[in-house]
PDB file of N, CA and C in Angstrom:
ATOM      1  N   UNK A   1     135.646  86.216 117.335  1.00  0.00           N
ATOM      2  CA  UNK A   1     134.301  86.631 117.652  1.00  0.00           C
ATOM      3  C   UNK A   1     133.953  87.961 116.971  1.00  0.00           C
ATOM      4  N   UNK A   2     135.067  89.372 116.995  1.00  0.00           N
ATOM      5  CA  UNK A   2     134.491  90.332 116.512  1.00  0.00           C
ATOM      6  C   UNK A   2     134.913  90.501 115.196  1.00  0.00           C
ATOM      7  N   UNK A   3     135.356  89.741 114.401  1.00  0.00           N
ATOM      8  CA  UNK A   3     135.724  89.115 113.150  1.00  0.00           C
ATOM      9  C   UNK A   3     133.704  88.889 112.657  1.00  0.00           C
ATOM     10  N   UNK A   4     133.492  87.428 113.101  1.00  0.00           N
ATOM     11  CA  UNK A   4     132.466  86.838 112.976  1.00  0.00           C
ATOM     12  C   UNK A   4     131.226  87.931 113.039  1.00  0.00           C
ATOM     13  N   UNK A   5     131.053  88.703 114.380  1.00  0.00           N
ATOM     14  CA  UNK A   5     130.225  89.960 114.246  1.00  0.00           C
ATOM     15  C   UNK A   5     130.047  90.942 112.907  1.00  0.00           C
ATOM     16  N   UNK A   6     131.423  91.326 113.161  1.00  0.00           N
ATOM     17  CA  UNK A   6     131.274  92.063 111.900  1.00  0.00           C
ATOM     18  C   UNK A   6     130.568  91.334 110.357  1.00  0.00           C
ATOM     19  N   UNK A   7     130.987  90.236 110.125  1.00  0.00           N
ATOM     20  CA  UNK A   7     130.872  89.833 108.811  1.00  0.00           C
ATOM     21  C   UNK A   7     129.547  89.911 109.010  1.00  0.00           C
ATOM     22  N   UNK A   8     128.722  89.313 109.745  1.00  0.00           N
ATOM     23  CA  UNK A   8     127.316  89.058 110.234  1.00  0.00           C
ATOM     24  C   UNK A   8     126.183  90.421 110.263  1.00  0.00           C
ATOM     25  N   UNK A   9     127.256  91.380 110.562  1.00  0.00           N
ATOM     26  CA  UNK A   9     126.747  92.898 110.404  1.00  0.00           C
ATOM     27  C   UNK A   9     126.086  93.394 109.096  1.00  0.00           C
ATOM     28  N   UNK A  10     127.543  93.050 108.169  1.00  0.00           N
ATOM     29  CA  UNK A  10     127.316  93.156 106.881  1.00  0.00           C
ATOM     30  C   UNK A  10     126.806  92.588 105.770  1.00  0.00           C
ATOM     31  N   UNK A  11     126.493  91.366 106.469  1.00  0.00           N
ATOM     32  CA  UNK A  11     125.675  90.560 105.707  1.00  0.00           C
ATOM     33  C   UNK A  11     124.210  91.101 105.908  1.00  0.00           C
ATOM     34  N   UNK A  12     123.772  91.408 106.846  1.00  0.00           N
ATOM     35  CA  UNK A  12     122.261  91.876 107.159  1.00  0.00           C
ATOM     36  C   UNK A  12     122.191  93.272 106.590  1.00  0.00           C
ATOM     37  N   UNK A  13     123.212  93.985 106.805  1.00  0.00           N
ATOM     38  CA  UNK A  13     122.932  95.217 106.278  1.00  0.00           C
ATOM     39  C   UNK A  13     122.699  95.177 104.449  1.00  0.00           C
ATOM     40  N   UNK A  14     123.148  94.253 104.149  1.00  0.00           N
ATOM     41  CA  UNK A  14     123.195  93.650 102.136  1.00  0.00           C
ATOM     42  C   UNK A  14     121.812  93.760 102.168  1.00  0.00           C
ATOM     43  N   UNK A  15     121.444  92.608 102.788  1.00  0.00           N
ATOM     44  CA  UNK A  15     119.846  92.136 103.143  1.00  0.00           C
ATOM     45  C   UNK A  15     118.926  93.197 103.187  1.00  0.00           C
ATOM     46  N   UNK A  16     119.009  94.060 104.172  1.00  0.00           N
ATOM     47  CA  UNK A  16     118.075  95.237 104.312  1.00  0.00           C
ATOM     48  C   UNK A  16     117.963  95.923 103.575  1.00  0.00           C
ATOM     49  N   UNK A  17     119.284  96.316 102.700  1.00  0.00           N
ATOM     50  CA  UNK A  17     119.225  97.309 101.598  1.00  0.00           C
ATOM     51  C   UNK A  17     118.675  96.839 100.326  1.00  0.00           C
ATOM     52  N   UNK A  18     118.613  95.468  99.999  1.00  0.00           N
ATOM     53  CA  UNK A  18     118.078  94.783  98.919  1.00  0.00           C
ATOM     54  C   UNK A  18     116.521  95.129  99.051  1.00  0.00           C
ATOM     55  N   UNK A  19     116.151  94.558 100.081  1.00  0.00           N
ATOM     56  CA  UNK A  19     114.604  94.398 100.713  1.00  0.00           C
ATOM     57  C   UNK A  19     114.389  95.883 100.681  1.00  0.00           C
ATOM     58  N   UNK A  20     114.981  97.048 101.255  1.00  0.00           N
ATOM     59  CA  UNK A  20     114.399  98.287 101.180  1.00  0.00           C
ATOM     60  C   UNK A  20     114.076  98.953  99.991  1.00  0.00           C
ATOM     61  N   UNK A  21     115.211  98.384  98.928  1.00  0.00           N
ATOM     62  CA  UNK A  21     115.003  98.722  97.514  1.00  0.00           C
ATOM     63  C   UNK A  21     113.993  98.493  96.920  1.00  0.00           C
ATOM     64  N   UNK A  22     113.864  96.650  96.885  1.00  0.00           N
ATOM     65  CA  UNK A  22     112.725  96.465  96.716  1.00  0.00           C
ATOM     66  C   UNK A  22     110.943  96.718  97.059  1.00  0.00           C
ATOM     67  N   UNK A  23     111.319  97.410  98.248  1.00  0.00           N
ATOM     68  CA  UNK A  23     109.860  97.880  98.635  1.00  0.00           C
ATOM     69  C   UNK A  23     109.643  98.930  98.198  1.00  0.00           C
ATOM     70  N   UNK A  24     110.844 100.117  97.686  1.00  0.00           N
ATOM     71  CA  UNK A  24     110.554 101.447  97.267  1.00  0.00           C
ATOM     72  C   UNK A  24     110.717 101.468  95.448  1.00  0.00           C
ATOM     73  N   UNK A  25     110.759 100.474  95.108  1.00  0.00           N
ATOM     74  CA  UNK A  25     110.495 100.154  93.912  1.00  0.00           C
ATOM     75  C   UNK A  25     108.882  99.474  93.819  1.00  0.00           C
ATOM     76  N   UNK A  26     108.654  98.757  94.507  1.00  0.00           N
ATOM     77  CA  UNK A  26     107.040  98.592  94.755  1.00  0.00           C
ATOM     78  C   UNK A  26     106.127 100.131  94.770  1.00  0.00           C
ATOM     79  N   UNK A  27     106.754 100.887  95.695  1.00  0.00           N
ATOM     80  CA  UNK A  27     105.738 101.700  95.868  1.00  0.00           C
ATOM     81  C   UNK A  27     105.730 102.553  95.004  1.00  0.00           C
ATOM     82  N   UNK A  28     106.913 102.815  94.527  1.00  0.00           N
ATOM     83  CA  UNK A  28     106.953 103.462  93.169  1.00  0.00           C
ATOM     84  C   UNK A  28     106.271 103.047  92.217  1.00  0.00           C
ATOM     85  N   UNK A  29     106.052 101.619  91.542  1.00  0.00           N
ATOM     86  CA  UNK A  29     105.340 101.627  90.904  1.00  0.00           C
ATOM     87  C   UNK A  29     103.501 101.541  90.962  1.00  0.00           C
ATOM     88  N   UNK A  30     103.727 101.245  92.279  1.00  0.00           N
ATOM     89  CA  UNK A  30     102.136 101.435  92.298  1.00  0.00           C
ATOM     90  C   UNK A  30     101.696 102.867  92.617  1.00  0.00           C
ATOM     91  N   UNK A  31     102.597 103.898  92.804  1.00  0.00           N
ATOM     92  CA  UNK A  31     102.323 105.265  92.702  1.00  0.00           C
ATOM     93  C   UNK A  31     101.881 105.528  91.072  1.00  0.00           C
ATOM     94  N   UNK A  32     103.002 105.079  90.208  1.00  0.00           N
ATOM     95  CA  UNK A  32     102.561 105.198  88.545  1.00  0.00           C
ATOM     96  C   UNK A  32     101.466 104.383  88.560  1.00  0.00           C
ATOM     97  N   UNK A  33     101.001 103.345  88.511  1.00  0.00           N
ATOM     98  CA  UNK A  33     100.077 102.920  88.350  1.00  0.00           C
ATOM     99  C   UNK A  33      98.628 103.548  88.614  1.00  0.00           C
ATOM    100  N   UNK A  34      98.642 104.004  89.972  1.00  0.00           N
ATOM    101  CA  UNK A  34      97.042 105.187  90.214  1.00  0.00           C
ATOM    102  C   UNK A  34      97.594 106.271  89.672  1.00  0.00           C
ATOM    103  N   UNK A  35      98.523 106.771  89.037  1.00  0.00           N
ATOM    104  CA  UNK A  35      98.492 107.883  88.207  1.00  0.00           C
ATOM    105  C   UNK A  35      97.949 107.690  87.037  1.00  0.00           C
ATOM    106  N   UNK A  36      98.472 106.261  86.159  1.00  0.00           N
ATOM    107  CA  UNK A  36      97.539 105.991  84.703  1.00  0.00           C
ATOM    108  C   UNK A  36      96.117 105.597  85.027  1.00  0.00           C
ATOM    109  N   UNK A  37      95.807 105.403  86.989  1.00  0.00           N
ATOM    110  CA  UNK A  37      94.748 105.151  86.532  1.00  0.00           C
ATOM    111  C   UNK A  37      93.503 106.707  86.449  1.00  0.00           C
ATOM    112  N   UNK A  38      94.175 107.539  87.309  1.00  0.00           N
ATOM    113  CA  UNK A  38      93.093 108.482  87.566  1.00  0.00           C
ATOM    114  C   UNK A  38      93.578 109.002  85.973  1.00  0.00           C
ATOM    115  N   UNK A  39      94.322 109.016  85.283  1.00  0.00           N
ATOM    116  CA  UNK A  39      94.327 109.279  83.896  1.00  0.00           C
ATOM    117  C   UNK A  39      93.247 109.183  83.024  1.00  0.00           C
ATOM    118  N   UNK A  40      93.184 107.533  82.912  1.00  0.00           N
ATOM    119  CA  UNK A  40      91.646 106.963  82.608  1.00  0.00           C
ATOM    120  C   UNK A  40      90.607 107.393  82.909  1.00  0.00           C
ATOM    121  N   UNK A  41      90.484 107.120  84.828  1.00  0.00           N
ATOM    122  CA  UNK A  41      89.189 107.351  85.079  1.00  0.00           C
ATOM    123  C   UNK A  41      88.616 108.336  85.911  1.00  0.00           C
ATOM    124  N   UNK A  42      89.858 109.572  86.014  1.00  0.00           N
ATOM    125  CA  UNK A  42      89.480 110.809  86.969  1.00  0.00           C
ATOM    126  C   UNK A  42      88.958 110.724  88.280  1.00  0.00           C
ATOM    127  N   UNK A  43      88.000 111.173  88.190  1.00  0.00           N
ATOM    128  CA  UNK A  43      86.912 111.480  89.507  1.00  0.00           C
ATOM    129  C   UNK A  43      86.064 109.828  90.103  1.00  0.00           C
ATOM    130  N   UNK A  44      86.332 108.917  89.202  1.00  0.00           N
ATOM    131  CA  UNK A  44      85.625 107.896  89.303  1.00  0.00           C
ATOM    132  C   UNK A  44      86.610 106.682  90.202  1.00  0.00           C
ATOM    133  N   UNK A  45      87.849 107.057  90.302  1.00  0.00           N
ATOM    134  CA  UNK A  45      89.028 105.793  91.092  1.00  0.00           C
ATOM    135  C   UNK A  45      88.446 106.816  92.447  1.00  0.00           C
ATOM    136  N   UNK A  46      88.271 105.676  93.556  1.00  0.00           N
ATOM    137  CA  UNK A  46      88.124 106.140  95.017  1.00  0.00           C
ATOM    138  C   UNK A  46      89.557 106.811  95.402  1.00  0.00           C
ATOM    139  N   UNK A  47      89.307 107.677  96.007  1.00  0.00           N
ATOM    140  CA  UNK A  47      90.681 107.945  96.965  1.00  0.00           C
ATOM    141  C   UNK A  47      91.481 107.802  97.791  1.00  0.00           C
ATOM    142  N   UNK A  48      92.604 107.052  97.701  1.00  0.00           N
ATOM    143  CA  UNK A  48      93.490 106.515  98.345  1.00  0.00           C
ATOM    144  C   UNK A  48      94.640 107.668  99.403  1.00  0.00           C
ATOM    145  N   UNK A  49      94.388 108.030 100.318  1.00  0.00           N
ATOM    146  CA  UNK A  49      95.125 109.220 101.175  1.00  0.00           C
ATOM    147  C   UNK A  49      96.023 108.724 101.605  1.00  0.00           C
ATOM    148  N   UNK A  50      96.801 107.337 101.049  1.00  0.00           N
ATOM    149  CA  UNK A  50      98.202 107.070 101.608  1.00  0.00           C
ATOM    150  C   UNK A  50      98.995 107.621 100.295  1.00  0.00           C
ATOM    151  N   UNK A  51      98.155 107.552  98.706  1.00  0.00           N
ATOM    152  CA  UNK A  51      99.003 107.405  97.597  1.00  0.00           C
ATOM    153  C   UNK A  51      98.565 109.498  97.085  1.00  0.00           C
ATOM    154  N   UNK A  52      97.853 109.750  98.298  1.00  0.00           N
ATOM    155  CA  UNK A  52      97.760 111.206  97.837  1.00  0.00           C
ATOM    156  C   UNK A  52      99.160 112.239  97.743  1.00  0.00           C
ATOM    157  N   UNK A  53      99.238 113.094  96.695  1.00  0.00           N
ATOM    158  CA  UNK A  53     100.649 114.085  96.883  1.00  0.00           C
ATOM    159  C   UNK A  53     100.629 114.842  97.853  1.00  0.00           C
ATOM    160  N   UNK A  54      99.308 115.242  98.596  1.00  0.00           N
ATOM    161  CA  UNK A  54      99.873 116.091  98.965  1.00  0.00           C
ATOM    162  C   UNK A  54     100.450 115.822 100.587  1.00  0.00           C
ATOM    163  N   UNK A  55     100.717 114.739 100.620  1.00  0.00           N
ATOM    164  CA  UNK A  55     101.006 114.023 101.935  1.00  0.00           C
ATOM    165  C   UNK A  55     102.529 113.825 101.767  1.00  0.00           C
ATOM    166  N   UNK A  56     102.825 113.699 100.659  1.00  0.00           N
ATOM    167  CA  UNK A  56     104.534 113.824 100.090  1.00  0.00           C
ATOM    168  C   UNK A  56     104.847 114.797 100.285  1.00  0.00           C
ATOM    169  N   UNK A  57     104.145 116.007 100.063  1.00  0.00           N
ATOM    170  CA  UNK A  57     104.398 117.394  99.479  1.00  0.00           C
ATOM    171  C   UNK A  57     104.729 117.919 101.043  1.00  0.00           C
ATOM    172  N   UNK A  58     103.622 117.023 101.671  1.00  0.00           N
ATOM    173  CA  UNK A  58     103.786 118.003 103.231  1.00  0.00           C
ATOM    174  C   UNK A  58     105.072 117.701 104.183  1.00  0.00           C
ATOM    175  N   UNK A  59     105.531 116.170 103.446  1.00  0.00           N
ATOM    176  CA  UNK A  59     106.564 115.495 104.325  1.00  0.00           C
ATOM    177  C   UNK A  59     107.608 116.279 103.751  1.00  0.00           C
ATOM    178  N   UNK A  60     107.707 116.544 102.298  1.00  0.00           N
ATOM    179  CA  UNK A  60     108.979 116.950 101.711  1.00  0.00           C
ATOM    180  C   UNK A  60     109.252 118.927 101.935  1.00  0.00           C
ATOM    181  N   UNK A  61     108.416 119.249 102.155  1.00  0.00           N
ATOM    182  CA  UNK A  61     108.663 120.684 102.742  1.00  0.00           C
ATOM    183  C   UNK A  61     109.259 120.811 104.012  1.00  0.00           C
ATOM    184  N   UNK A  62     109.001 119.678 105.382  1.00  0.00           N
ATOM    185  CA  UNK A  62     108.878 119.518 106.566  1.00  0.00           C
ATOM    186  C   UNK A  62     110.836 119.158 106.104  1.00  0.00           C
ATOM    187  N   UNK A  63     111.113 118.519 105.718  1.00  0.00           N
ATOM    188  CA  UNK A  63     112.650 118.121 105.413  1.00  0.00           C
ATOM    189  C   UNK A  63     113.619 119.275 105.313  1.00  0.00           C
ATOM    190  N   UNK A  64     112.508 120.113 103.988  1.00  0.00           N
ATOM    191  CA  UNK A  64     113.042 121.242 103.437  1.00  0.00           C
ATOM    192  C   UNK A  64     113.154 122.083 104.668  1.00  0.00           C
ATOM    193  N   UNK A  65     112.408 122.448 105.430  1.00  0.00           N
ATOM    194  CA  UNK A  65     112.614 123.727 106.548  1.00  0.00           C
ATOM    195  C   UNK A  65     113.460 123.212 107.560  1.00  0.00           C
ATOM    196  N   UNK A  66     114.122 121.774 108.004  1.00  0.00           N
ATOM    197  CA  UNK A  66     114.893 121.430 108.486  1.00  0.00           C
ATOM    198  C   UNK A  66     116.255 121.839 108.231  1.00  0.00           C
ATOM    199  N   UNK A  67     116.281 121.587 107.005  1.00  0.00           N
ATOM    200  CA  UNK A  67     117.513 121.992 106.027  1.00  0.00           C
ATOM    201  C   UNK A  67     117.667 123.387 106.261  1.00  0.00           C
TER     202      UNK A  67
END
């Protein structure tokens, strides 16, 4: 039984880490992507406040003063 658990553990944990990769490779590229686009079209792409920096900027300082 805790044979079977385990393997079962590690099989999902494969899984999750594949799938997590893959989603932060998604968002990565659609981060580059509204970067070439406000490249193009500046002031004219609407603003997206999930793909804004400074919402990174605020999470990644918040880490930093943890540290």
């Amino acid at each position: 039984q805790k044979n079977d658990l385990e393997r079962e553990k590690r099989a999902y944990t494969k899984i999750w880490a594949r799938r997590d990769k893959q989603i932060q490779k998604v968002l990565d590229n659609t981060i580059g992507l509204r970067g070439d686009l406000e490249g193009v079209m500046g002031n004219a792409l609407p603003e997206m406040k999930q793909l804004e920096l400074n919402n990174g900027q605020e999470e990644l300082d918040e880490i930093v003063e943890e540290v």
